[in-house]
C-alpha atoms as a PDB file:
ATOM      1  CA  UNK A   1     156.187 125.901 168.936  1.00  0.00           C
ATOM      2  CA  UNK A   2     156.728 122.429 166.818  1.00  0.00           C
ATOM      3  CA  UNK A   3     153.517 120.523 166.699  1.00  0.00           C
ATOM      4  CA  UNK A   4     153.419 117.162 168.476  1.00  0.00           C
ATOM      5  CA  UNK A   5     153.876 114.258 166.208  1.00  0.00           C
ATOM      6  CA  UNK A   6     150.277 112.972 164.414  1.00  0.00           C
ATOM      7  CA  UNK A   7     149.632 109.536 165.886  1.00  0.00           C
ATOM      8  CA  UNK A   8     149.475 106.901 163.066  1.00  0.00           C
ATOM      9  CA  UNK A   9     146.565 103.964 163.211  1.00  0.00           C
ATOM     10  CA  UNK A  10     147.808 101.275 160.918  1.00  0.00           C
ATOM     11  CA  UNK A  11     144.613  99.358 161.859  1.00  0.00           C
ATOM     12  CA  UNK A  12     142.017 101.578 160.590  1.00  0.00           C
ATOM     13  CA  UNK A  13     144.533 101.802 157.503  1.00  0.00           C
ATOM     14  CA  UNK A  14     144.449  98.082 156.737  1.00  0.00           C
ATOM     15  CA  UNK A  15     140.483  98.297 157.197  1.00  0.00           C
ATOM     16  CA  UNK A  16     140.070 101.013 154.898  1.00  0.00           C
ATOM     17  CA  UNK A  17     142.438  98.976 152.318  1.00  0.00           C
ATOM     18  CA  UNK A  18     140.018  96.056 152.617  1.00  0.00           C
ATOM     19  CA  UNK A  19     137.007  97.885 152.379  1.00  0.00           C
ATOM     20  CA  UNK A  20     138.120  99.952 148.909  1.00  0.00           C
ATOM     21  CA  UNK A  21     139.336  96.625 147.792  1.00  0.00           C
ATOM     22  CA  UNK A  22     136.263  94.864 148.507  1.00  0.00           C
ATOM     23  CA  UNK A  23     134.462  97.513 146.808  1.00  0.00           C
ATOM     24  CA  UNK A  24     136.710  97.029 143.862  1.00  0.00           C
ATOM     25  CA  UNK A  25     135.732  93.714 143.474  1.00  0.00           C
ATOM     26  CA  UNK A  26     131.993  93.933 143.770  1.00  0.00           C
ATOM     27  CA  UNK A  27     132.216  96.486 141.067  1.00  0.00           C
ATOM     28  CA  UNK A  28     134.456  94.485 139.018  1.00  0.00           C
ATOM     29  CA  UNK A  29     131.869  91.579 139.566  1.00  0.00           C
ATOM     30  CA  UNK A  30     128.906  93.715 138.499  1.00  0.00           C
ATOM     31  CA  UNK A  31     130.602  94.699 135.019  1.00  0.00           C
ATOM     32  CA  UNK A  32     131.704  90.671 134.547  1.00  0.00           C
ATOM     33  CA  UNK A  33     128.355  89.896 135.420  1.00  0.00           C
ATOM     34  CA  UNK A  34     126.513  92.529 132.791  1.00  0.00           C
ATOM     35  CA  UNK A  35     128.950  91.560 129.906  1.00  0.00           C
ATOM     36  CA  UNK A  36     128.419  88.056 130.356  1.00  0.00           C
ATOM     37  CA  UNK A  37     127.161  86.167 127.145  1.00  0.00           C
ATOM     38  CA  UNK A  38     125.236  82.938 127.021  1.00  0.00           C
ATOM     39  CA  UNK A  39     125.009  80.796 123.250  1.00  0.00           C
ATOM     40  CA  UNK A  40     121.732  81.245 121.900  1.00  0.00           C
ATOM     41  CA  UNK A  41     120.007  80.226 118.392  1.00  0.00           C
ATOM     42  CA  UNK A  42     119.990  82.317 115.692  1.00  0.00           C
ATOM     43  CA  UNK A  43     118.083  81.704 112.624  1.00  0.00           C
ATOM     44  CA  UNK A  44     120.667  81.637 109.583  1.00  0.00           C
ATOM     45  CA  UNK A  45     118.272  81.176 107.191  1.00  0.00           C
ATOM     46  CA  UNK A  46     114.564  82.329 106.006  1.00  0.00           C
ATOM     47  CA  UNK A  47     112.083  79.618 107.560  1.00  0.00           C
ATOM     48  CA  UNK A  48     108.764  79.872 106.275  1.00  0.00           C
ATOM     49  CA  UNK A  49     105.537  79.859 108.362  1.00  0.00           C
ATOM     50  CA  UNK A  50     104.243  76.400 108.901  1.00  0.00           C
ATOM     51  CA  UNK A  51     107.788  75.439 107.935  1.00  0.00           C
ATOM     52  CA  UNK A  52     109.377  72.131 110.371  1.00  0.00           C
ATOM     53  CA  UNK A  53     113.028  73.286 111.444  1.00  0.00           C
ATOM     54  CA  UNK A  54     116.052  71.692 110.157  1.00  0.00           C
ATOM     55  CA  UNK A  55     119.489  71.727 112.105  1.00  0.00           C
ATOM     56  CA  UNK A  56     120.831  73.659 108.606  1.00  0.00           C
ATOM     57  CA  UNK A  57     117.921  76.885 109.818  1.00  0.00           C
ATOM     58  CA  UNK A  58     120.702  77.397 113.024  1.00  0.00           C
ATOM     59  CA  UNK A  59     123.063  78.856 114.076  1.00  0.00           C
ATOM     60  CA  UNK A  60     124.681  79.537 117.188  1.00  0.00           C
ATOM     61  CA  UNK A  61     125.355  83.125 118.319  1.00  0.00           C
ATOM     62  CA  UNK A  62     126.591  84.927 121.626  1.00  0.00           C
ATOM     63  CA  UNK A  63     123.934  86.739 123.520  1.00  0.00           C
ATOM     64  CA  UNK A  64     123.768  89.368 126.905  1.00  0.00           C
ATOM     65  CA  UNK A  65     122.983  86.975 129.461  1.00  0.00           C
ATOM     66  CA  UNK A  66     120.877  90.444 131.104  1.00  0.00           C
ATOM     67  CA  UNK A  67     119.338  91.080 127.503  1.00  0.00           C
ATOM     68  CA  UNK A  68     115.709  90.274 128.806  1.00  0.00           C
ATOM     69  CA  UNK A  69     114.981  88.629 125.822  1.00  0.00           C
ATOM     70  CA  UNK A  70     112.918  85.401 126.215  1.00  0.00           C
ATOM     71  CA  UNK A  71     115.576  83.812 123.414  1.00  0.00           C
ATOM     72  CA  UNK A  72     116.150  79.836 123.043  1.00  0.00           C
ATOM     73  CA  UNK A  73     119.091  78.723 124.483  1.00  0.00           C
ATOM     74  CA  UNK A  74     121.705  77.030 122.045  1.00  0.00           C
ATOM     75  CA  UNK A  75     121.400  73.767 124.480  1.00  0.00           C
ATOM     76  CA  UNK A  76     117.390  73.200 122.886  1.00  0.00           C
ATOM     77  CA  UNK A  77     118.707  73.324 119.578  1.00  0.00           C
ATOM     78  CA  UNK A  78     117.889  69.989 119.160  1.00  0.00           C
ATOM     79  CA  UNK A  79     114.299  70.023 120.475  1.00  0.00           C
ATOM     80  CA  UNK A  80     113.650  72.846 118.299  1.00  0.00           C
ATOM     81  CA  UNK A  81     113.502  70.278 115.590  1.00  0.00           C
ATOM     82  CA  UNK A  82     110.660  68.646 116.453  1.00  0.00           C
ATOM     83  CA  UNK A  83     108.878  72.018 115.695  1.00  0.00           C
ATOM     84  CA  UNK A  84     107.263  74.610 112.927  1.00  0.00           C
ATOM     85  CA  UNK A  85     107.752  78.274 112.201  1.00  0.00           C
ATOM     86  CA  UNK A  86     104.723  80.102 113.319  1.00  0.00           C
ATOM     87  CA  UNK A  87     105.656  82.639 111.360  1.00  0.00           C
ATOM     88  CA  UNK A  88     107.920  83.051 108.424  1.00  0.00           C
ATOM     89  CA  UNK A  89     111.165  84.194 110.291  1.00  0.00           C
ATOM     90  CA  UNK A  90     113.991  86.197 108.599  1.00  0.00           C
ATOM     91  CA  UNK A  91     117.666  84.888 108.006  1.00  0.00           C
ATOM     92  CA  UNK A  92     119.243  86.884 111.108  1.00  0.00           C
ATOM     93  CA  UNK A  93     116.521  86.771 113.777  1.00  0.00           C
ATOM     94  CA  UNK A  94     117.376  85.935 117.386  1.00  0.00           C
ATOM     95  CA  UNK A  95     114.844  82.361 118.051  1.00  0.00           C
ATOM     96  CA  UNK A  96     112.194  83.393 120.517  1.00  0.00           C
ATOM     97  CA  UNK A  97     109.870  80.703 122.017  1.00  0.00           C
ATOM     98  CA  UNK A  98     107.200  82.953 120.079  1.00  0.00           C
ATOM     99  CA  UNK A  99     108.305  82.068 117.357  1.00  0.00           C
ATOM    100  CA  UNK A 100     107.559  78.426 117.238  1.00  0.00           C
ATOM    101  CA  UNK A 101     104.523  76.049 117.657  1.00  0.00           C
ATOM    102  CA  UNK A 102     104.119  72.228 118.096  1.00  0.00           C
ATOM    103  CA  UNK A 103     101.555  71.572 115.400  1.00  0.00           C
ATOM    104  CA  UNK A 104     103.946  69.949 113.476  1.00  0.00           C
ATOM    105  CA  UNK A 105     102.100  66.676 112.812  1.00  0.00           C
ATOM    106  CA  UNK A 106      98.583  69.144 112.323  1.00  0.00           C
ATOM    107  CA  UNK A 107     100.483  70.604 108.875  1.00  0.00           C
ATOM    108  CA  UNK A 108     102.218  67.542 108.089  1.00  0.00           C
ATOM    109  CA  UNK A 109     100.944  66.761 104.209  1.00  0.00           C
ATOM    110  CA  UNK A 110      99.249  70.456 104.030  1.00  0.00           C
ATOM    111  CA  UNK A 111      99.700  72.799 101.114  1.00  0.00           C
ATOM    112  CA  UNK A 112     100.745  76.556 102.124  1.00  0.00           C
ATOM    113  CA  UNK A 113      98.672  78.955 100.071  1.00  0.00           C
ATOM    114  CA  UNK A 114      98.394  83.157 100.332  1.00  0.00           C
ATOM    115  CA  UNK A 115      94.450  84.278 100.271  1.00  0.00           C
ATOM    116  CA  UNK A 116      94.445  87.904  99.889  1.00  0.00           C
ATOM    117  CA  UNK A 117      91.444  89.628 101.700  1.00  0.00           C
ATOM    118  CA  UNK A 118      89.337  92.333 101.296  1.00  0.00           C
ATOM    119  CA  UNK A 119      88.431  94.966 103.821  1.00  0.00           C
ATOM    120  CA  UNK A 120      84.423  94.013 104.950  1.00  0.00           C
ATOM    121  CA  UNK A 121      85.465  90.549 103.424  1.00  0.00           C
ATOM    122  CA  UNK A 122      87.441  89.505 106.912  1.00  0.00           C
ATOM    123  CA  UNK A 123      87.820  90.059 110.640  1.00  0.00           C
ATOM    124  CA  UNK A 124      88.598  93.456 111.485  1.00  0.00           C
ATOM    125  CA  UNK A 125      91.805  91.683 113.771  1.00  0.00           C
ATOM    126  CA  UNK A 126      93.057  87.918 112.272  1.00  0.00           C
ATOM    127  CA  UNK A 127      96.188  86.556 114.527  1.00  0.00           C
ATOM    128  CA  UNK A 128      98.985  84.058 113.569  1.00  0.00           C
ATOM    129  CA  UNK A 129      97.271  80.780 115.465  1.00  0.00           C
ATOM    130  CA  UNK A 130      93.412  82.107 114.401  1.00  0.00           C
ATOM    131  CA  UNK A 131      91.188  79.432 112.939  1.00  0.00           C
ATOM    132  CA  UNK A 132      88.920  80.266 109.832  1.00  0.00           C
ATOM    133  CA  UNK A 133      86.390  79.353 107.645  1.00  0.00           C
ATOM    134  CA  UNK A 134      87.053  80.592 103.909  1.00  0.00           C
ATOM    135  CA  UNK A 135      83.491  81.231 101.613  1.00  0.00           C
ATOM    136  CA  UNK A 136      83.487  82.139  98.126  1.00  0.00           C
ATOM    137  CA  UNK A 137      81.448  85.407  98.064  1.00  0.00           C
ATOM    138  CA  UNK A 138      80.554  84.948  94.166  1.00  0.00           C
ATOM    139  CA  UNK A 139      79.865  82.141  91.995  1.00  0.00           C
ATOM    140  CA  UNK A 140      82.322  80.991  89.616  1.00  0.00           C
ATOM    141  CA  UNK A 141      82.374  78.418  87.093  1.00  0.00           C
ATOM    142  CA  UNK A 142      86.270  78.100  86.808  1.00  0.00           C
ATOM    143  CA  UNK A 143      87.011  77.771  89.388  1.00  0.00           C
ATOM    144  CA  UNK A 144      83.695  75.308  90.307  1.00  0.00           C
ATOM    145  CA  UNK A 145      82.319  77.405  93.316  1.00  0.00           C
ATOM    146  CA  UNK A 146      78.946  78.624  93.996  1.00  0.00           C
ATOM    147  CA  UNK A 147      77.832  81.858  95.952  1.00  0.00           C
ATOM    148  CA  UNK A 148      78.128  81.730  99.752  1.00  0.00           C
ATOM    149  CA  UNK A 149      79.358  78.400  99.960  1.00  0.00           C
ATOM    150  CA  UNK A 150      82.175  77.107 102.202  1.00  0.00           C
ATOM    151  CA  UNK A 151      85.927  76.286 100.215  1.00  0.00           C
ATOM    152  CA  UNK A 152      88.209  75.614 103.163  1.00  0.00           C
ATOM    153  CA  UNK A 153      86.796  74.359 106.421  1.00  0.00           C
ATOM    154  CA  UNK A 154      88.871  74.977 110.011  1.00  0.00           C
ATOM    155  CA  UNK A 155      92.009  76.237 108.486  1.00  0.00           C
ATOM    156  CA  UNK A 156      95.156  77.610 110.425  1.00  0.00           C
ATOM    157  CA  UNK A 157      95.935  81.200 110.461  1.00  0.00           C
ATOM    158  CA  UNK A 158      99.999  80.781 109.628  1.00  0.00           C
ATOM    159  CA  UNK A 159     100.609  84.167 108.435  1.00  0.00           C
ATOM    160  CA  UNK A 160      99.202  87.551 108.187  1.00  0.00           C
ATOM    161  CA  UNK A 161     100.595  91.016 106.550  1.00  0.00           C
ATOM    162  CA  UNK A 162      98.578  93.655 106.174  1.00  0.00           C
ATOM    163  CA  UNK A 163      97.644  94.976 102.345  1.00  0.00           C
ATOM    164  CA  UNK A 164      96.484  98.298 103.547  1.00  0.00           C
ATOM    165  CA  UNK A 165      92.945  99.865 103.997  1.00  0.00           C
ATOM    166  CA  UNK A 166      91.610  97.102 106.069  1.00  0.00           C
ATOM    167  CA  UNK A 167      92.680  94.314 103.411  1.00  0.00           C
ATOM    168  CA  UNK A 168      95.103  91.648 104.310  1.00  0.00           C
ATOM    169  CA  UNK A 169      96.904  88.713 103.209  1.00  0.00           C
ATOM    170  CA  UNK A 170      97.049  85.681 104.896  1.00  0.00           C
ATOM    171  CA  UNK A 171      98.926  82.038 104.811  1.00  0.00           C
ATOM    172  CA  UNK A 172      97.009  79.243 105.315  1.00  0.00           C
ATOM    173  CA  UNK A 173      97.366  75.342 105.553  1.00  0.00           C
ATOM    174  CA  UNK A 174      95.119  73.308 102.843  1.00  0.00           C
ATOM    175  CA  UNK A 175      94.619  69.952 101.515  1.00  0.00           C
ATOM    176  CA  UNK A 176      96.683  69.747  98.444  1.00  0.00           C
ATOM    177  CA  UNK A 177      92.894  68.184  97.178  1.00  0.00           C
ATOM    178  CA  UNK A 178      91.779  71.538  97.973  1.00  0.00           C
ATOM    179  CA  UNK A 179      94.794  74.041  97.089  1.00  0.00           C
ATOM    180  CA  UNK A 180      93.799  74.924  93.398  1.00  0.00           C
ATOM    181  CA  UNK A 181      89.868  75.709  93.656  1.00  0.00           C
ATOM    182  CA  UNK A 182      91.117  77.876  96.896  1.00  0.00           C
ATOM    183  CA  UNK A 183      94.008  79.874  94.498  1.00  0.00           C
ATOM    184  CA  UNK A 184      91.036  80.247  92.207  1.00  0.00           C
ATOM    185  CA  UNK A 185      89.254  81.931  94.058  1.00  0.00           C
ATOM    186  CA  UNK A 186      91.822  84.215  95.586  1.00  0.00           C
ATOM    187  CA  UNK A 187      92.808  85.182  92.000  1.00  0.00           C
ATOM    188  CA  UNK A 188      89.307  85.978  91.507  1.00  0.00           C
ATOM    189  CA  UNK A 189      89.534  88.049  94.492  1.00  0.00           C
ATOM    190  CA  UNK A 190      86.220  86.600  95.286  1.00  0.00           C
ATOM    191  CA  UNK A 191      86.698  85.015  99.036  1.00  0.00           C
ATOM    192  CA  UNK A 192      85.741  86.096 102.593  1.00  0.00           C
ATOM    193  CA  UNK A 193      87.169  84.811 105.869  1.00  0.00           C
ATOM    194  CA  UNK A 194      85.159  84.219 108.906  1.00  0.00           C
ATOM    195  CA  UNK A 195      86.712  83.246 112.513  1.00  0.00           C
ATOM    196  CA  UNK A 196      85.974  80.194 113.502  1.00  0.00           C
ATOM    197  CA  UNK A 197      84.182  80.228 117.879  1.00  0.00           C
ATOM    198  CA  UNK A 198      87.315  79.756 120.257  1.00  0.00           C
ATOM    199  CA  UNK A 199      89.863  82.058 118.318  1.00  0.00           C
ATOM    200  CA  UNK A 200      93.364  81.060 118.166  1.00  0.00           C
ATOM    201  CA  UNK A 201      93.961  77.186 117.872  1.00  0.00           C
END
């Protein structure tokens, strides 16, 4: 016997069209939302610890809005100005609030200079943002320092790379006054570093 005729709903077939399209869109919202890109700084090229920022160190770059980097927006460009490296930062690298520090007027006139240090000669752990005092361990008539006495007062910690077995060298702000007897005795290889009560600065 012929079957009787399948009764048709158009309503629940308009809902289910809505629904599948609504679904369509959420998803297409969700990819939109995940590819979308934001301008962010980028630093085009090699700043120097202790370094003030110039608009020329920028660049301006496209960034995953969702990249859950804490990056600095393109918009603070120019506020970034007003600011030093922390740490020397590569041509390439994507500007972190990290990165920077506001003791721009606290270098202002200083002299940069590398003091390598030997292992027992320094703090087992020395931070970008320490504070140290800087003896010379031996006396030295060149470069006019006596045994256990203080060269560098309160300096900042700007860089630090490590030299290997428990030596390191650091970057440190100086008095220009100051910045040959301290390269003295760092060629001498004749300084120790102590940290200063409070650590970073």
């Amino acid at each position: 016997m012929p079957s009787a005729p399948r009764e048709r709903k158009p309503l629940l077939a308009v809902v289910g069209l809505i629904l599948i399209l609504a679904g369509a869109t959420g998803a297409g919202l969700l990819v939109l939302r995940s590819g979308q890109k934001v301008p962010a700084i980028v630093v085009s090229q090699q700043v120097g610890a202790g370094q003030q920022f110039t608009a020329q160190d920028f660049t301006e770059v496209q960034v995953s809005a969702n990249t859950g980097l804490a990056y600095v927006p393109w918009s603070q460009a120019g506020q970034v100005l007003n600011f030093v490296a922390k740490t020397t930062i590569p041509a390439g690298t994507l500007l972190t609030p990290a990165m920077v520090t506001t003791n721009a007027n606290s270098l202002a006139g200083k002299d940069l200079v590398g003091v390598p240090l030997k292992a027992g000669a320094m703090p087992i752990s020395l931070n970008v943002g320490d504070h140290v005092e800087l003896y010379a361990l031996s006396r030295s008539a060149a470069c006019q320092t006596v045994a256990n006495s203080v060269v560098e007062q309160d300096v900042p910690v700007l860089a630090v790379s490590s030299s290997g077995a428990g030596s390191a060298l650091i970057t440190v702000g100086v008095d220009p006054a100051t910045a040959g007897q301290l390269l003295c005795a760092a060629a001498a290889g004749s300084l120790g570093a102590v940290l200063l009560p409070g650590g970073a600065g």
